[in-house]
Every structure is written in C-alpha cells, then in structure tokens.
C-alpha atoms as a PDB file:
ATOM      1  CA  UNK A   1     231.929 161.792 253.565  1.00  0.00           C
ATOM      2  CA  UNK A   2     233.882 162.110 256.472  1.00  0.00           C
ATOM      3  CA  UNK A   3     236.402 164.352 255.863  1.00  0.00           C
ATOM      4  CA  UNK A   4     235.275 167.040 258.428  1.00  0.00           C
ATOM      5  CA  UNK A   5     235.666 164.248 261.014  1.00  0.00           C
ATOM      6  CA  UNK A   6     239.312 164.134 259.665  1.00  0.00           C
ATOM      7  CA  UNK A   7     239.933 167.703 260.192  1.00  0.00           C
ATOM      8  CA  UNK A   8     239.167 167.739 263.514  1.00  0.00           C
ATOM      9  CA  UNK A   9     238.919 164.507 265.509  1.00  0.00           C
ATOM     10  CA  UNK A  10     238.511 166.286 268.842  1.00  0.00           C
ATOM     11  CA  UNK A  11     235.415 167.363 268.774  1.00  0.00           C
ATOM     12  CA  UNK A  12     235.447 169.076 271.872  1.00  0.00           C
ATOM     13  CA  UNK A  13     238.375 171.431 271.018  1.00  0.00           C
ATOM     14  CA  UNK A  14     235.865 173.089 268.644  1.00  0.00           C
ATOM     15  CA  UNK A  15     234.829 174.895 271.632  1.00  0.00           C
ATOM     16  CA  UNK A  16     237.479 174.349 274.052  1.00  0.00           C
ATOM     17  CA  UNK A  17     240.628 175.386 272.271  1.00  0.00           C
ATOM     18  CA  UNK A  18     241.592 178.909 273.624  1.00  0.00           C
ATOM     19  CA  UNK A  19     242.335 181.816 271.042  1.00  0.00           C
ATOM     20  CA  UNK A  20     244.535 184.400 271.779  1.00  0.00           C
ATOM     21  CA  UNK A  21     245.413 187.828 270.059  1.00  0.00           C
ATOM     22  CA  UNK A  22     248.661 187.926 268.152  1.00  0.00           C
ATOM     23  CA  UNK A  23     249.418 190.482 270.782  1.00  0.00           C
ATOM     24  CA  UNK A  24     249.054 188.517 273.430  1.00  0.00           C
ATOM     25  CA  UNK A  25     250.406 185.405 271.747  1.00  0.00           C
ATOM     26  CA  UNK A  26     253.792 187.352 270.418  1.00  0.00           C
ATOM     27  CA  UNK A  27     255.532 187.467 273.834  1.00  0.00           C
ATOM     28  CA  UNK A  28     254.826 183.520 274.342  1.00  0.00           C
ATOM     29  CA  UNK A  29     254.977 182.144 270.815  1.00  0.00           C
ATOM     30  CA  UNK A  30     257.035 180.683 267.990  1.00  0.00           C
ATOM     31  CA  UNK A  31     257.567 182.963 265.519  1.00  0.00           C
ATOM     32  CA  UNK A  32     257.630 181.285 262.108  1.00  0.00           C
ATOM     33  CA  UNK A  33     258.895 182.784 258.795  1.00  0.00           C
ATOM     34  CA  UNK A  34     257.614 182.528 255.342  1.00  0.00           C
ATOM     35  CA  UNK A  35     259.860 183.110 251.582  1.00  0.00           C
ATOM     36  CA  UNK A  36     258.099 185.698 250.644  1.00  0.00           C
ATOM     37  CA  UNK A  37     258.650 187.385 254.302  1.00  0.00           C
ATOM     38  CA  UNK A  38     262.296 186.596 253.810  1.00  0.00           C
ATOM     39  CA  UNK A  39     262.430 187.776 250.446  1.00  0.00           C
ATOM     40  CA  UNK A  40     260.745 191.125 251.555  1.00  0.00           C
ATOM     41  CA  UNK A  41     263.976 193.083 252.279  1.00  0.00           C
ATOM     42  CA  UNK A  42     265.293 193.124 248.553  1.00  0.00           C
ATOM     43  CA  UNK A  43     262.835 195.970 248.322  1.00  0.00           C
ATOM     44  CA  UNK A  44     263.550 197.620 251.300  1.00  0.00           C
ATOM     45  CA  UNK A  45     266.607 199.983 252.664  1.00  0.00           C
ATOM     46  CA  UNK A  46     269.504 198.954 254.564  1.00  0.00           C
ATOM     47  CA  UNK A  47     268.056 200.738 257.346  1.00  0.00           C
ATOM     48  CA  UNK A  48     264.545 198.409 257.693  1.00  0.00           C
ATOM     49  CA  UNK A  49     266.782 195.747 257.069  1.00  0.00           C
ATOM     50  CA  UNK A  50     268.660 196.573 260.397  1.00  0.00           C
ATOM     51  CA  UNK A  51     265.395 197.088 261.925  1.00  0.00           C
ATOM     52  CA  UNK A  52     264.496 193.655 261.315  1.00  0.00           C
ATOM     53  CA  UNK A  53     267.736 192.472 262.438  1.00  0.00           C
ATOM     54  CA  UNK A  54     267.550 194.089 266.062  1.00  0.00           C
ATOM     55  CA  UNK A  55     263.719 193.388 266.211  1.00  0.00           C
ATOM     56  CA  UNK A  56     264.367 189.022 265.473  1.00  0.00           C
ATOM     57  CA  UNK A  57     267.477 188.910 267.322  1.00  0.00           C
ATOM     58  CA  UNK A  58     265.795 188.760 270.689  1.00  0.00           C
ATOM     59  CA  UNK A  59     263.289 186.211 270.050  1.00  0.00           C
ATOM     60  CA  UNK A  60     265.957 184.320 268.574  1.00  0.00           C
ATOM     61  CA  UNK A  61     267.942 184.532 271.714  1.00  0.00           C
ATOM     62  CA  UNK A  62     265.156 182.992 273.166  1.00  0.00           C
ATOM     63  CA  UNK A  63     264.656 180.126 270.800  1.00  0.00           C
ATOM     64  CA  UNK A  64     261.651 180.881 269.652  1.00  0.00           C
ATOM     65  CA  UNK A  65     261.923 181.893 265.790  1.00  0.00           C
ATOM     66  CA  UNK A  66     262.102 179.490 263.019  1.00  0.00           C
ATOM     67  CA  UNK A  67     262.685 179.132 259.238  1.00  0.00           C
ATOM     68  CA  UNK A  68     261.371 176.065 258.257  1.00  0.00           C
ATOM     69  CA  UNK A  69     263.913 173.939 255.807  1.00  0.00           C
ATOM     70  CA  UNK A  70     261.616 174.593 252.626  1.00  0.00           C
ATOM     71  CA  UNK A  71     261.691 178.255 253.251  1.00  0.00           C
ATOM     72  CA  UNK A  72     265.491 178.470 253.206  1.00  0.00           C
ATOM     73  CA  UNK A  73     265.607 176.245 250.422  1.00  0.00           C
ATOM     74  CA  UNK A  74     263.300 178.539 248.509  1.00  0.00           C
ATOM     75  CA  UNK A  75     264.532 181.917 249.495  1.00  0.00           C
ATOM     76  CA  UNK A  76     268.513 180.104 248.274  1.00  0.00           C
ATOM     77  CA  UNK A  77     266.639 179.954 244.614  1.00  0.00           C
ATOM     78  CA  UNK A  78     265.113 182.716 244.377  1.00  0.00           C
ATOM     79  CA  UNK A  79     267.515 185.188 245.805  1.00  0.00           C
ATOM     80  CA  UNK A  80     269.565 185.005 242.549  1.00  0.00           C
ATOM     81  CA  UNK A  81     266.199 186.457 240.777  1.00  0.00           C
ATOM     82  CA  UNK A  82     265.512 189.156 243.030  1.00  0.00           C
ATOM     83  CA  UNK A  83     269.347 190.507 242.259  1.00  0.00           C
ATOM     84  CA  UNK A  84     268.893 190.047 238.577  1.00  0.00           C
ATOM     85  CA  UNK A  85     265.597 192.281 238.882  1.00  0.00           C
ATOM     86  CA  UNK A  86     267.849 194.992 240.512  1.00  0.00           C
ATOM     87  CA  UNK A  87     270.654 194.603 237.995  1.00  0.00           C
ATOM     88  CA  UNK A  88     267.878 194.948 235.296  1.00  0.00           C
ATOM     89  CA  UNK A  89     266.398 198.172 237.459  1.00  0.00           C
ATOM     90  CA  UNK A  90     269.755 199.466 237.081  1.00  0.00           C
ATOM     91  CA  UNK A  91     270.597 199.028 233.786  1.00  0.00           C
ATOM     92  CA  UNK A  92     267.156 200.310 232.486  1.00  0.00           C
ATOM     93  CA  UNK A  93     267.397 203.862 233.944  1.00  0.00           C
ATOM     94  CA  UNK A  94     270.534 204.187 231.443  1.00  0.00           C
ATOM     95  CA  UNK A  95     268.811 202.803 228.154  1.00  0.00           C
ATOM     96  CA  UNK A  96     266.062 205.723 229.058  1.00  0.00           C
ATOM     97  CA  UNK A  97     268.546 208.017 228.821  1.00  0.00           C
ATOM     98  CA  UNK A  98     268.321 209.406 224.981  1.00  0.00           C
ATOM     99  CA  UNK A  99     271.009 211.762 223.442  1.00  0.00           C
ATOM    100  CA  UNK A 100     269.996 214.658 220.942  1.00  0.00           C
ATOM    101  CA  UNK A 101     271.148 214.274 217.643  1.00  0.00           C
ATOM    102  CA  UNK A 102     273.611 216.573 216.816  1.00  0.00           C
ATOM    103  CA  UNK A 103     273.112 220.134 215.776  1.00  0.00           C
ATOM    104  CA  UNK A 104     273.063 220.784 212.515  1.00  0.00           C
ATOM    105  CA  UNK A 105     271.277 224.478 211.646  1.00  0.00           C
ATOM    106  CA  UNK A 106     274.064 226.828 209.742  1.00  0.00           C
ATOM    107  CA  UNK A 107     271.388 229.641 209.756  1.00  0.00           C
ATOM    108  CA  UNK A 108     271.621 229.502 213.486  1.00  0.00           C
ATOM    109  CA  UNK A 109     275.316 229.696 214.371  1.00  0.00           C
ATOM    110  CA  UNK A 110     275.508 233.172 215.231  1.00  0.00           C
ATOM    111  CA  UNK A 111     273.260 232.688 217.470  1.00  0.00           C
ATOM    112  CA  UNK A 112     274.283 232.932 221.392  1.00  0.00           C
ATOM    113  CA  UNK A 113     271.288 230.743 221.834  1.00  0.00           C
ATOM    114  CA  UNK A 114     272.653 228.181 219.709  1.00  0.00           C
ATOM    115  CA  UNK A 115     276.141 228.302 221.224  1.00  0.00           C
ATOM    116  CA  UNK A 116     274.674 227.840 224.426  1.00  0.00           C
ATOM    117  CA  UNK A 117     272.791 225.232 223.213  1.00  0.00           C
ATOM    118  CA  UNK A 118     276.025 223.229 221.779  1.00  0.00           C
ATOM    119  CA  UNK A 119     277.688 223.775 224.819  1.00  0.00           C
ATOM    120  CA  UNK A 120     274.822 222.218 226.725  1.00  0.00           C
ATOM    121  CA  UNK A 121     274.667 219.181 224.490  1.00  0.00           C
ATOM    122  CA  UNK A 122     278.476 218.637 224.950  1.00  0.00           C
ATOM    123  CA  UNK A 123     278.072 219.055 228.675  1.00  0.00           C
ATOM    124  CA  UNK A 124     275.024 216.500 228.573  1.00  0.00           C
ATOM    125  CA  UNK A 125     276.914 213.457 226.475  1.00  0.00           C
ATOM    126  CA  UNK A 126     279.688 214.091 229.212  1.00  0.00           C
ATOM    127  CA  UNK A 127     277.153 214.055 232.114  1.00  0.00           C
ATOM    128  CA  UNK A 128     275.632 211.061 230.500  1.00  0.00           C
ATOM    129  CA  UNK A 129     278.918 209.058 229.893  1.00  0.00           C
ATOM    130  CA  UNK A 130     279.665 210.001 233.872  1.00  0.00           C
ATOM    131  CA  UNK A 131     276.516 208.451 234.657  1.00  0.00           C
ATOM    132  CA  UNK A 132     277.049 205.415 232.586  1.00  0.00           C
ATOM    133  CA  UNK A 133     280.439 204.759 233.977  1.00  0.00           C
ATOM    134  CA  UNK A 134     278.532 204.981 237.399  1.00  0.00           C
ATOM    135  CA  UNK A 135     275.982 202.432 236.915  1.00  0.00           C
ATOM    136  CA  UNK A 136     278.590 200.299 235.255  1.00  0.00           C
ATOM    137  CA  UNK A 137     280.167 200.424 238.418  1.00  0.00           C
ATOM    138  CA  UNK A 138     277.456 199.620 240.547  1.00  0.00           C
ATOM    139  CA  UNK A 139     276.418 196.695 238.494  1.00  0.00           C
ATOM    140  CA  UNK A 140     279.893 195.697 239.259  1.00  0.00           C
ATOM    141  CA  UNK A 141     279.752 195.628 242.738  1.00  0.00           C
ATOM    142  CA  UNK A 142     276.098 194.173 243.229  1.00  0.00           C
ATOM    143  CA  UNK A 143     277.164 191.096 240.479  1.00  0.00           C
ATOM    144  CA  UNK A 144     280.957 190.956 243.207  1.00  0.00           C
ATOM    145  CA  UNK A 145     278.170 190.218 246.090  1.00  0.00           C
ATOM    146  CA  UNK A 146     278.187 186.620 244.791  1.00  0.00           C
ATOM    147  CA  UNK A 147     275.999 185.341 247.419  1.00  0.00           C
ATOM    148  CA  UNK A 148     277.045 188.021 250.201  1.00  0.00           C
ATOM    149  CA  UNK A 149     274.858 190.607 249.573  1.00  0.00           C
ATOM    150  CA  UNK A 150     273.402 192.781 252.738  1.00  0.00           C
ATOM    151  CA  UNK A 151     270.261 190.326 253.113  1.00  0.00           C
ATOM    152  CA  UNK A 152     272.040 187.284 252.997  1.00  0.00           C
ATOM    153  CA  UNK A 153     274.963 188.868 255.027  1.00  0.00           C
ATOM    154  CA  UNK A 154     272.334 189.872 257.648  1.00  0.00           C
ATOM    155  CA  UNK A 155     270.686 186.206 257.709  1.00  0.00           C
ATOM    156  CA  UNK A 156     273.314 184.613 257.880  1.00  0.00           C
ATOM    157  CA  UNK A 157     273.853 186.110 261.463  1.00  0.00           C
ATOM    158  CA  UNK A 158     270.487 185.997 262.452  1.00  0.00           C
ATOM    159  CA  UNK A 159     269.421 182.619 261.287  1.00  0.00           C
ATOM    160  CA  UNK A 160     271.714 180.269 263.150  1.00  0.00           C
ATOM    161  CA  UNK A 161     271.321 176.197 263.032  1.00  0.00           C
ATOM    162  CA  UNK A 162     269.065 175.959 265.943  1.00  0.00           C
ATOM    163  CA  UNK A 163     266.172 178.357 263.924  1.00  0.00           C
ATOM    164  CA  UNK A 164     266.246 176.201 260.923  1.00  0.00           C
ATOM    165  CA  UNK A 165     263.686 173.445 261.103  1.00  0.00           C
ATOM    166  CA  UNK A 166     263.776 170.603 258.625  1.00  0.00           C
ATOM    167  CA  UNK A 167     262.500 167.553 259.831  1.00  0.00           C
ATOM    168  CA  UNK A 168     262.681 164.321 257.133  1.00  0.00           C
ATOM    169  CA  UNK A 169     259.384 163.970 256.401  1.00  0.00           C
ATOM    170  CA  UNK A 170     258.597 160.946 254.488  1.00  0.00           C
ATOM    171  CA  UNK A 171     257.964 162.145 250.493  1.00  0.00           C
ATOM    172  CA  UNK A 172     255.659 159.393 250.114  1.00  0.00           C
ATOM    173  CA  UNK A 173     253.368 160.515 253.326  1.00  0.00           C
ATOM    174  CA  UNK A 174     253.661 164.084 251.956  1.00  0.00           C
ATOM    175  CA  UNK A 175     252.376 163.361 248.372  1.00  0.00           C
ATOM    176  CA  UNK A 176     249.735 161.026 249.783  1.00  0.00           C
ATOM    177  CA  UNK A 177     248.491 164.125 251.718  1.00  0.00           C
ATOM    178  CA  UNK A 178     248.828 166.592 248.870  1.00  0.00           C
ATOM    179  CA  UNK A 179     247.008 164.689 246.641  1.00  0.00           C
ATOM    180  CA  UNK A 180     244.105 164.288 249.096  1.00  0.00           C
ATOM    181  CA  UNK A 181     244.092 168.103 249.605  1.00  0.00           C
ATOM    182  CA  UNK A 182     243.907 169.217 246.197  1.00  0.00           C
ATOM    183  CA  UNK A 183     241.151 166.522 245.791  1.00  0.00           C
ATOM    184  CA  UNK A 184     239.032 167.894 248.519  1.00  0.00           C
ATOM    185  CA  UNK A 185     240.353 171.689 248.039  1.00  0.00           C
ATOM    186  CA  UNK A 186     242.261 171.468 251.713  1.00  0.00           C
ATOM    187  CA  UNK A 187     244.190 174.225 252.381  1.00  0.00           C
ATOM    188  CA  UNK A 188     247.188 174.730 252.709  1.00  0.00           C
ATOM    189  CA  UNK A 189     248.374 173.146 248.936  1.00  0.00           C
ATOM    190  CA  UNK A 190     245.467 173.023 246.704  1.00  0.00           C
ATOM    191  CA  UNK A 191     245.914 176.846 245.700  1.00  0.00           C
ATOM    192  CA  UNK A 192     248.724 176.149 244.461  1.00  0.00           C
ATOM    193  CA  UNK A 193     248.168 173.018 242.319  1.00  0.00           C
ATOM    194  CA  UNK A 194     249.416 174.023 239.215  1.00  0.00           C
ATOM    195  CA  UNK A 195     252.671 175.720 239.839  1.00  0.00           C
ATOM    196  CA  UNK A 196     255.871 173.534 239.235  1.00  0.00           C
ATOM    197  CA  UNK A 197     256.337 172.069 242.783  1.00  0.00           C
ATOM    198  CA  UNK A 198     252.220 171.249 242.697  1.00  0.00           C
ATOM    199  CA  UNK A 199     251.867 173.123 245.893  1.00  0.00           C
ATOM    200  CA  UNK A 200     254.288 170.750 247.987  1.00  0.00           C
ATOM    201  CA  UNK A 201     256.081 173.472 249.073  1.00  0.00           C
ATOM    202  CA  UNK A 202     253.159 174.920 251.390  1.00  0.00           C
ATOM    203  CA  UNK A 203     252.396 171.829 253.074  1.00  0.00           C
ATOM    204  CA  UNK A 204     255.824 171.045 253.898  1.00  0.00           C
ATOM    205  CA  UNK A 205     256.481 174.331 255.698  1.00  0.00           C
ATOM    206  CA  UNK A 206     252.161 173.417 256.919  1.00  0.00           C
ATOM    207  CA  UNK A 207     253.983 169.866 258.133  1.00  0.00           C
ATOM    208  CA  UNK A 208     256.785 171.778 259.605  1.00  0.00           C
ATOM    209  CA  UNK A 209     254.676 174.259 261.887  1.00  0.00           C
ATOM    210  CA  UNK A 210     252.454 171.532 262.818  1.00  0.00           C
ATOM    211  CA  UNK A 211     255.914 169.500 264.033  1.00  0.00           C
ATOM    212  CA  UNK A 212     257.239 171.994 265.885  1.00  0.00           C
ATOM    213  CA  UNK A 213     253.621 172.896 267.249  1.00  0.00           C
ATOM    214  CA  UNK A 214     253.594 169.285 268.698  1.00  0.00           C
ATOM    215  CA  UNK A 215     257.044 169.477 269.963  1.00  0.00           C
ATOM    216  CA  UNK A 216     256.642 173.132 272.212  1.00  0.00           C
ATOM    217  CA  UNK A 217     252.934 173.130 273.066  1.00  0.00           C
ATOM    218  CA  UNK A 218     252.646 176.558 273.020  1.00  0.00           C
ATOM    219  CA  UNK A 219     251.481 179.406 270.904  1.00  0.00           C
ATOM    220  CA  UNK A 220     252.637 179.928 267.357  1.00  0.00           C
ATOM    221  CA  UNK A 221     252.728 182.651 264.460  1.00  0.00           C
ATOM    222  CA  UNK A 222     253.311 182.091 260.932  1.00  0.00           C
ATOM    223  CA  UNK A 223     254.646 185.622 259.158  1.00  0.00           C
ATOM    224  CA  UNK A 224     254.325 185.409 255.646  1.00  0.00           C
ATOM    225  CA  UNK A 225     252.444 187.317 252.593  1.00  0.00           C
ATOM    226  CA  UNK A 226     250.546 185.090 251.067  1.00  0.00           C
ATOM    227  CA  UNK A 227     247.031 186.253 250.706  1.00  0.00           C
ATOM    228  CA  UNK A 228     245.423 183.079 249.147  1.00  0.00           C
ATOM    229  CA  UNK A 229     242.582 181.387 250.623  1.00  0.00           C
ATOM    230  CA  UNK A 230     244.979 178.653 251.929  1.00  0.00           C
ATOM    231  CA  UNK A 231     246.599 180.321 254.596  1.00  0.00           C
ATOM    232  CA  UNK A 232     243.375 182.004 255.886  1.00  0.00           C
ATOM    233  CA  UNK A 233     239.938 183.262 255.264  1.00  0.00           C
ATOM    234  CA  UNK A 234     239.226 186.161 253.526  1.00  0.00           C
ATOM    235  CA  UNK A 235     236.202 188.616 252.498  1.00  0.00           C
ATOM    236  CA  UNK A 236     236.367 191.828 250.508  1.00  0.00           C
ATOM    237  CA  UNK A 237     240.157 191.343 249.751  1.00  0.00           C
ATOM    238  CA  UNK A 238     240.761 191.083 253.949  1.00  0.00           C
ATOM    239  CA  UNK A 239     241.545 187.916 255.682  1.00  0.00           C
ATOM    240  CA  UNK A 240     240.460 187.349 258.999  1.00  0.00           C
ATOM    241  CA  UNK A 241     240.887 183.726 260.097  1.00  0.00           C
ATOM    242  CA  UNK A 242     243.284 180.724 259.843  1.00  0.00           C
ATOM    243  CA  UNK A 243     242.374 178.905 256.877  1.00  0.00           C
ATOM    244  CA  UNK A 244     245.069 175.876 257.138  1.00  0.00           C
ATOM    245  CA  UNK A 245     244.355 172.313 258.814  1.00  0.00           C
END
C-alpha cells in the first residue's frame, strides 16, 4: 500500500534532484563496471582490449572506477567458460574440414586431369594435417594461459585493490530485500528470479553502487549490458531511463 512511499521518502527530490547527461556526468562521476562489461573483451581483439586499457587507466588514476566485489566474483567463474567457448571455436573449424575419399576410377588414369587431381588430393590431406597440427598448437597455448590470458593479464593491472568494492553486507538484510522485490516486481532482482543465484547477484552490485553513492556524493555511472527492465526503462527494444531503486 505504501510501497511508493518506500521508494522514495523524499518527496521533494522528485522534483529537486538534478539530472545530468552522461556527458556531462563522465568527467565528475564514478564509473562502475558490470560482468557482462568485463566479460565483453573475450570477443574482441587485442587491440580494443588496449583501447580499453588506456581509456580506464585515467579515471582509475583518479579513483573514480569501481568493480563491485560480486562482479569480480562473477567474471572469476565465468571466465573459464568464455575460454572453453574459444577452445570449442577452435576445434570446430577442423571437424568441418572433410577429406575426399580416395580415387578410385581405372578408366581415368591416363588422364592428366586425373593426375592432377591425385596430386591435388595428396597436397590437400598434407595442407589439412598442417592445419591440424596448427590448431593443435593453438589449443595448446590458450589451455597454458591457465588463468593469465590477455584479459585477465590486462585486469589485473588495471583493477588494483582500491577499485574493488565489496562491502559485508549482511546476507540476512540482503535476502530480506530480495524477497520483497521479487514480491512487488522491484527492480533491480526480480528479473532475474529464477536463475540459480535468485537474482541476488544484481542487488548486491544495486547495494554496492548505492554504498559507494552514499560514501562520494557525487555523480555515478553503471556500464553494463543488461537490457532487462531492471536496470532501466525501455520501449520498442530502447531503454531510456533508470529503472533501479
């Protein structure tokens, strides 16, 4: 009955709170990073992955970006799968590599066509067991990253202790509010209700931006992918407004 009163207890700020552009916001704010943001360079090059690199560094340098504890928890889990999906990338472009049976027309051995065909399918089997050698190889090295690969090699010079946030939170607190989001379809958390974690893992990094909202009093900007109705409102497939409380 009164949960809108919950939401916002101020209710002067509804028309008081100022609201700036995230371009004029970016120079003063908190930048804030998502998993899925993190996870984003596994399908990139090397080279935006260096772009990234020089483009956080300075905002680091001025303590003002952030991976909240849950994020780095969550990108440590699922890094392993985004390396198997390579391996598995890898390995598929050699199984869709078929090999002619051998030739087998007597009426046709005369034929410099035919030799020139035999030679061809020798020369292909040897091409192909070149090529197999080389993704062998390559699986090889990606599986010797074992936990160093170039994303986790970059992050681990970008991210240092000051940019991780991961305040204890008490669980029971936590589940108290999750269960009274889901119930009244709060975001962020009730989108994701029925995956494994029961959509803690949103409002702990929501908990986390609020903390270190409280803490700096000034702007802030959350980077991340999700396009569900709990980060922000959307219409025809476009969001244009904070959703979260």
């Amino acid at each position: 009955m009164f949960l809108v009163d919950t939401l916002l207890p101020d209710a002067g700020a509804a028309f008081s709170a100022p609201r700036l552009s995230v371009a004029e916001a970016l120079p003063l704010a908190d930048l804030v990073l998502d998993t899925n943001v993190l996870l984003l360079p596994y399908n990139t090059g090397t080279s935006s992955l260096h772009q990234i690199e020089a483009a956080l560094t300075p905002i680091r340098d001025n303590g003002r970006l952030f991976v909240p504890g849950r994020v780095a928890r969550e990108f440590t889990r699922l890094r392993p799968f985004k390396l198997t999906d390579l391996l598995h990338a890898i390995s598929n472009q050699s199984n869709n590599i078929k090999i002619p049976d051998d030739l087998d027309y007597p009426l046709l051995r005369d034929l410099p066509e035919y030799q020139s065909l035999s030679t061809a399918l020798k020369a292909f089997r040897e091409a192909r067991r070149t090529f197999l050698k080389a993704v062998t190889g390559l699986c090889d090295s990606i599986i010797a990253w074992d936990g160093n690969d170039p994303v986790s090699a970059t992050y681990s010079r970008l991210f240092t202790q000051p940019c991780i946030r991961d305040p204890g939170f008490d669980k029971a607190e936590v589940l108290k509010d999750l269960r009274r989001r889901v119930e009244h379809k709060i975001p962020p958390g009730y989108k994701d209700a029925d995956k494994s974690d029961g959509g803690v893992g949103d409002l702990l990094i929501w908990w986390t931006i609020l903390d270190l909202a409280r803490e700096h009093n000034r702007p802030l900007i959350f980077v991340t992918g999700d396009r569900k109705a709990d980060w922000q409102h959307r219409s025809d497939k476009k969001g244009f407004s904070l959703g979260a409380n």
